[in-house]
Protein backbone atom coordinates (compact mmCIF):
# COMPACT_ATOMS: atom_id res chain seq x y z
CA UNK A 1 51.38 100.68 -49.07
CA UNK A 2 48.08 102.63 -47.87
CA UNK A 3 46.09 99.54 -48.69
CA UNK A 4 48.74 97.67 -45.92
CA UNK A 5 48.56 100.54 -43.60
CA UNK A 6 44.79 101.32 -43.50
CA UNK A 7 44.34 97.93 -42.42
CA UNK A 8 47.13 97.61 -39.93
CA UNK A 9 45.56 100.48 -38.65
CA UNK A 10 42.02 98.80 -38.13
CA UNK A 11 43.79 95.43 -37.17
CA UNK A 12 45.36 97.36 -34.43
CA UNK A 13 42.21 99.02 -33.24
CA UNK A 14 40.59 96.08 -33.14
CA UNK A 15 43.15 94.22 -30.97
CA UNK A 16 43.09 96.97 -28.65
CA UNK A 17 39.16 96.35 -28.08
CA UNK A 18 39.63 92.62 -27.53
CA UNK A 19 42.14 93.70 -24.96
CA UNK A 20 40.00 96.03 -23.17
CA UNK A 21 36.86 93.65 -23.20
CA UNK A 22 38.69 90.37 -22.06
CA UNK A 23 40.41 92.65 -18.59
CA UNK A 24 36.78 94.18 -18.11
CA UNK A 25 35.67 90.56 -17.79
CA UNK A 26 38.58 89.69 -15.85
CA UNK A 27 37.95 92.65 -13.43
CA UNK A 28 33.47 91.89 -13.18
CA UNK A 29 34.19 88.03 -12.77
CA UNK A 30 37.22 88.97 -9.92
CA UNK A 31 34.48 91.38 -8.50
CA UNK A 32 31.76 88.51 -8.54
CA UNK A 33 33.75 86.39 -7.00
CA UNK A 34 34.89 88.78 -4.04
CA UNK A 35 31.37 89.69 -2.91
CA UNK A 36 29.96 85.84 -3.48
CA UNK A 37 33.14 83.63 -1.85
CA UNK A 38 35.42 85.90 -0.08
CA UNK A 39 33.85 88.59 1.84
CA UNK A 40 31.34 86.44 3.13
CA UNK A 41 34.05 84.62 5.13
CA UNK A 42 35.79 87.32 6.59
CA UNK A 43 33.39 87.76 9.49
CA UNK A 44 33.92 84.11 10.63
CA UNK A 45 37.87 84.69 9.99
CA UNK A 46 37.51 88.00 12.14
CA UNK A 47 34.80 87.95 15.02
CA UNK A 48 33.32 84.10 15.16
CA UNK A 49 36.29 82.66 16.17
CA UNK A 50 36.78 85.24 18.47
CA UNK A 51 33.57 85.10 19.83
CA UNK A 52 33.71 81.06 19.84
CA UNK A 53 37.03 81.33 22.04
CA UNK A 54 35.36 83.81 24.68
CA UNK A 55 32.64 81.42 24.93
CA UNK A 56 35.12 78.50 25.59
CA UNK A 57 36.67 80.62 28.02
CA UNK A 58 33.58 80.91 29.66
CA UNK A 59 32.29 77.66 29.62
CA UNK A 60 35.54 77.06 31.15
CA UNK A 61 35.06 79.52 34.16
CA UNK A 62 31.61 78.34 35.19
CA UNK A 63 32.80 74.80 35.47
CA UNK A 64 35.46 75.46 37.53
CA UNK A 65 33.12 77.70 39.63
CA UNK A 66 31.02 75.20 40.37
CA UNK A 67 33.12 72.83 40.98
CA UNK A 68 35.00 75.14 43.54
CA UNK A 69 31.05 75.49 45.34
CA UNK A 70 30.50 71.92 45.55
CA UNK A 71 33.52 71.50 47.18
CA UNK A 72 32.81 74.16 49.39
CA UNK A 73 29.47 72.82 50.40
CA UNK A 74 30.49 69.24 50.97
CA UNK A 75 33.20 70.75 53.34
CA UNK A 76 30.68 72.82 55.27
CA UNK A 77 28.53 69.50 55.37
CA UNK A 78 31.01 67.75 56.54
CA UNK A 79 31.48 70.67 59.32
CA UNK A 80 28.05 70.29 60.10
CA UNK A 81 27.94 66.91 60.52
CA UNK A 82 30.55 66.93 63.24
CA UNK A 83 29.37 69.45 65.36
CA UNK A 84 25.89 67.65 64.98
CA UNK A 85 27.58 64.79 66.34
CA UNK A 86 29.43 66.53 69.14
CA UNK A 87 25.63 68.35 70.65
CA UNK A 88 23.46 65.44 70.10
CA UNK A 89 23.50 62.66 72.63
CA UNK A 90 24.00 58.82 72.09
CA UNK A 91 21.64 58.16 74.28
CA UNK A 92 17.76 57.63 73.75
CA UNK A 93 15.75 61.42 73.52
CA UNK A 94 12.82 62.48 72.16
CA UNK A 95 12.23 65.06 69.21
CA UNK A 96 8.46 66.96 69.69
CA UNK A 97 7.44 68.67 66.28
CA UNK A 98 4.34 71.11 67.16
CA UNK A 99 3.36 72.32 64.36
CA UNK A 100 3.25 69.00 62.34
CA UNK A 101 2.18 67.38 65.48
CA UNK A 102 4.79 64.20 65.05
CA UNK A 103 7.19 63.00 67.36
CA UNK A 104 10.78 60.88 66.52
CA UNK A 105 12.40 58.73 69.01
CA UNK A 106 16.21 58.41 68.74
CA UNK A 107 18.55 55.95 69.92
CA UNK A 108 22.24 56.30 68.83
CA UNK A 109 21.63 59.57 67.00
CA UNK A 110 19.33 57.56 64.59
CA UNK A 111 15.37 57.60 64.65
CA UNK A 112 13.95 54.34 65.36
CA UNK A 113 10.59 54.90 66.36
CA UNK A 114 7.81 58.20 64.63
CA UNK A 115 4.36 59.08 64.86
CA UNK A 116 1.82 61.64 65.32
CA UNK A 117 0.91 63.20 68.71
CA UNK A 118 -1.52 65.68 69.67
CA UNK A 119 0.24 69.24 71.13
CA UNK A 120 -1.24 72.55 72.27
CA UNK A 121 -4.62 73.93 70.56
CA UNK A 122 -3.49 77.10 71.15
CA UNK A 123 -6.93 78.16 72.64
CA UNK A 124 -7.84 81.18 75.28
CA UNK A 125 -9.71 80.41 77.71
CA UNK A 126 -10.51 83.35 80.38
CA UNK A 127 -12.74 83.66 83.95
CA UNK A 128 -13.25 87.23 84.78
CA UNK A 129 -10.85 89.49 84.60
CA UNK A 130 -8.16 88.38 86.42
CA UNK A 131 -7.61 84.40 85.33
CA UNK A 132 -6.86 83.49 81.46
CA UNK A 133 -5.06 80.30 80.08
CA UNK A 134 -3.76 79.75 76.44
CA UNK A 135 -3.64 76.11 75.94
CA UNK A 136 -0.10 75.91 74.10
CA UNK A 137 2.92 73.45 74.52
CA UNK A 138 5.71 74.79 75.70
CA UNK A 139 9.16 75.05 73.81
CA UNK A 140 12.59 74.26 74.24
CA UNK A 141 15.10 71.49 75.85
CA UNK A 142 13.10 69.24 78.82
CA UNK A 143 14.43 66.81 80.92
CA UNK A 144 11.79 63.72 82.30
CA UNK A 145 10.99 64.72 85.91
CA UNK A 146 9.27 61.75 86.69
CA UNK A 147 7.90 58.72 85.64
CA UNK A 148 4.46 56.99 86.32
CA UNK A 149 2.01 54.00 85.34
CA UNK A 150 -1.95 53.99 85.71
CA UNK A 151 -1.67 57.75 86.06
CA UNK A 152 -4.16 59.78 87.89
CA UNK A 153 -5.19 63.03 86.80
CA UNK A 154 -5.90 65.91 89.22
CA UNK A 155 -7.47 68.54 87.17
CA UNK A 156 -6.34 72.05 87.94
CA UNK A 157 -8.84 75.00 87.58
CA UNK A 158 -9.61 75.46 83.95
CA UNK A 159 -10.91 71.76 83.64
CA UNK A 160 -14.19 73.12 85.93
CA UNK A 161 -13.92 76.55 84.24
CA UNK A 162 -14.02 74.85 80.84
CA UNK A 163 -16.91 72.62 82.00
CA UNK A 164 -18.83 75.52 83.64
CA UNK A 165 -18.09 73.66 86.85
CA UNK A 166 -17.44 76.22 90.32
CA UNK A 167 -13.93 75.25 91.00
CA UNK A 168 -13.54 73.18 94.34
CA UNK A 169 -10.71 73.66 96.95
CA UNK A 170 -6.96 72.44 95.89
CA UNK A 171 -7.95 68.95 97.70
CA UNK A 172 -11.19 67.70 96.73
CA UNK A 173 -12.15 64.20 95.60
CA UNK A 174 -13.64 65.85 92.41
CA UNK A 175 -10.62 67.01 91.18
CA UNK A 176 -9.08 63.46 90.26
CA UNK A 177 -10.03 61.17 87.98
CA UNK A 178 -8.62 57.70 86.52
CA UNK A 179 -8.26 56.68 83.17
CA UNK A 180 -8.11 59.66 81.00
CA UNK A 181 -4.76 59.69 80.90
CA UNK A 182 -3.53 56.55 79.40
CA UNK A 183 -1.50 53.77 80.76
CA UNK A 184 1.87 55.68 81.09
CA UNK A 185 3.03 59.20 82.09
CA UNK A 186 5.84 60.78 81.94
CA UNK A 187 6.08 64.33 83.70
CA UNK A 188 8.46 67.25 81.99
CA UNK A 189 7.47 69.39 85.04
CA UNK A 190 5.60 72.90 85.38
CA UNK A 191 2.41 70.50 85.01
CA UNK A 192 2.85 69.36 81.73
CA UNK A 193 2.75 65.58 80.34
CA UNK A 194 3.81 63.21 78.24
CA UNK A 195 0.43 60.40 78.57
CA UNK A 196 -1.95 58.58 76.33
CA UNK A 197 -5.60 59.66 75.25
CA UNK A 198 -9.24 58.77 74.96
CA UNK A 199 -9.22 60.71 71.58
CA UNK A 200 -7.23 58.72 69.81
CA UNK A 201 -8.66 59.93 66.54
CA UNK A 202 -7.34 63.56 67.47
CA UNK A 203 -3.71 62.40 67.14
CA UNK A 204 -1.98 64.38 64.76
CA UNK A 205 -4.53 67.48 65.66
CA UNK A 206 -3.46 70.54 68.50
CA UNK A 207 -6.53 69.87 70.17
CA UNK A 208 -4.29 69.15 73.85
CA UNK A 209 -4.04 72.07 77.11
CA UNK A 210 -0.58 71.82 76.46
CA UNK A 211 0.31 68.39 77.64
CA UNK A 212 1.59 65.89 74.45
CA UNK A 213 -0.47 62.87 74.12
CA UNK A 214 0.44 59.86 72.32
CA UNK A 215 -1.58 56.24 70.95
CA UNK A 216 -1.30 53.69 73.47
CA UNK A 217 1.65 51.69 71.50
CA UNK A 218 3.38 54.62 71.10
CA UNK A 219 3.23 55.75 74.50
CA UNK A 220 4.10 52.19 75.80
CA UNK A 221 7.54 53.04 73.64
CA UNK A 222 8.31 56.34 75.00
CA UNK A 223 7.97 54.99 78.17
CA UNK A 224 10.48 51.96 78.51
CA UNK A 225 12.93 54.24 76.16
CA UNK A 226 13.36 57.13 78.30
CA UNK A 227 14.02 57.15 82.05
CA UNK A 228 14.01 60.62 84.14
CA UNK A 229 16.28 62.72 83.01
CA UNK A 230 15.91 61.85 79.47
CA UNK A 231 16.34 64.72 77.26
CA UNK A 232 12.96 65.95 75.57
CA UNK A 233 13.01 68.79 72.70
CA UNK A 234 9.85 70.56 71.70
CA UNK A 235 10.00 72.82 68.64
């Protein structure tokens, strides 16, 4: 009987080893298997698809926000274009652009003649004290004043100053002279001209006293296009 029981004994103890080693093992290789498969995932279970939702959202918000400005900007377009149509005139005008020196020609609000023209130089030019001209076109909405071919041009003071000429009286024979001026003119008033050049090569240049001057083809254009009263617009 104490042969039976001694080894029951170290049967038992034995048995109770094997137990504890095989749930140690069970407890490492549930442990290994936490920190390599599952907790890896539970960020992307908690905040990614959070994160990939607000991002959605977003995405979603921006479209429709710019879809909501396009909209917005094709209707003020739209606006735009109607009270464009309602100021600007049917009729033939002319468009003066100074500082590119170019000038459009429109007929039925659409441009069907361009080209460059010579504008204002911009220069002073001073006698004494007392008399000074700046040689600039002036700006704004014109009307054609009058209308004339083979024009004649009476030169006002600063043509003699500029020359170093003594001005003669209002009158005098010296004061006009023929074919500087082109084939056409076309008067906006004040003085100033619409009328063809010698200088043909400074077209496109502010080399003018003010007056706009135009190649001869050109002119010939503006000419049989607008009659007085035309609308002219210098910017």
């Amino acid at each position: 009987m104490s042969r039976w029981a001694g080894w029951f004994s170290i049967s038992k103890l034995r048995k109770l080893r094997y137990y504890k080693f095989i749930t140690t093992s069970f407890f490492v290789i549930l442990f290994i298997i936490l920190c390599v498969y599952v907790i890896p995932l539970i960020p992307e279970y908690t905040t990614g698809n959070n994160n990939f939702d607000h991002s959605s959202d977003s995405l979603i918000t921006e479209d429709q926000t710019t879809e909501r400005l396009i909209i917005k900007t094709e209707n003020s377009i739209k606006s735009l274009e109607k009270k464009f149509a309602g100021l600007s005139s049917r009729s033939t005008y002319l468009v003066v652009n100074t500082s590119a020196n170019e000038f459009y020609l429109f007929r039925n609000q659409k441009v069907f003649r361009q080209g460059n023209c010579s504008t204002g130089s911009y220069i002073l030019l001073e006698s004494g004290e007392e008399q000074k001209w700046i040689f600039k076109t002036p700006k704004g909405q014109f009307r054609i004043q009058g209308k004339t071919t083979s024009p004649v041009w009476k030169k006002p003071d600063w043509a003699f100053v500029e020359e170093g000429k003594p001005v003669p009286p209002p009158n005098h024979h010296t004061r006009y002279e023929r074919g500087v001026l082109g084939d056409y003119a076309l008067s906006l008033g004040h003085g100033y001209l619409i009328h063809g050049t010698l200088y043909q090569r400074f077209l496109g240049l502010p080399v003018t006293h003010g007056c706009i001057r135009l190649n001869d083809e050109d002119l010939e254009a503006v000419y049989h296009n607008l009659g007085v009263g035309s609308r002219v617009y210098i910017y």
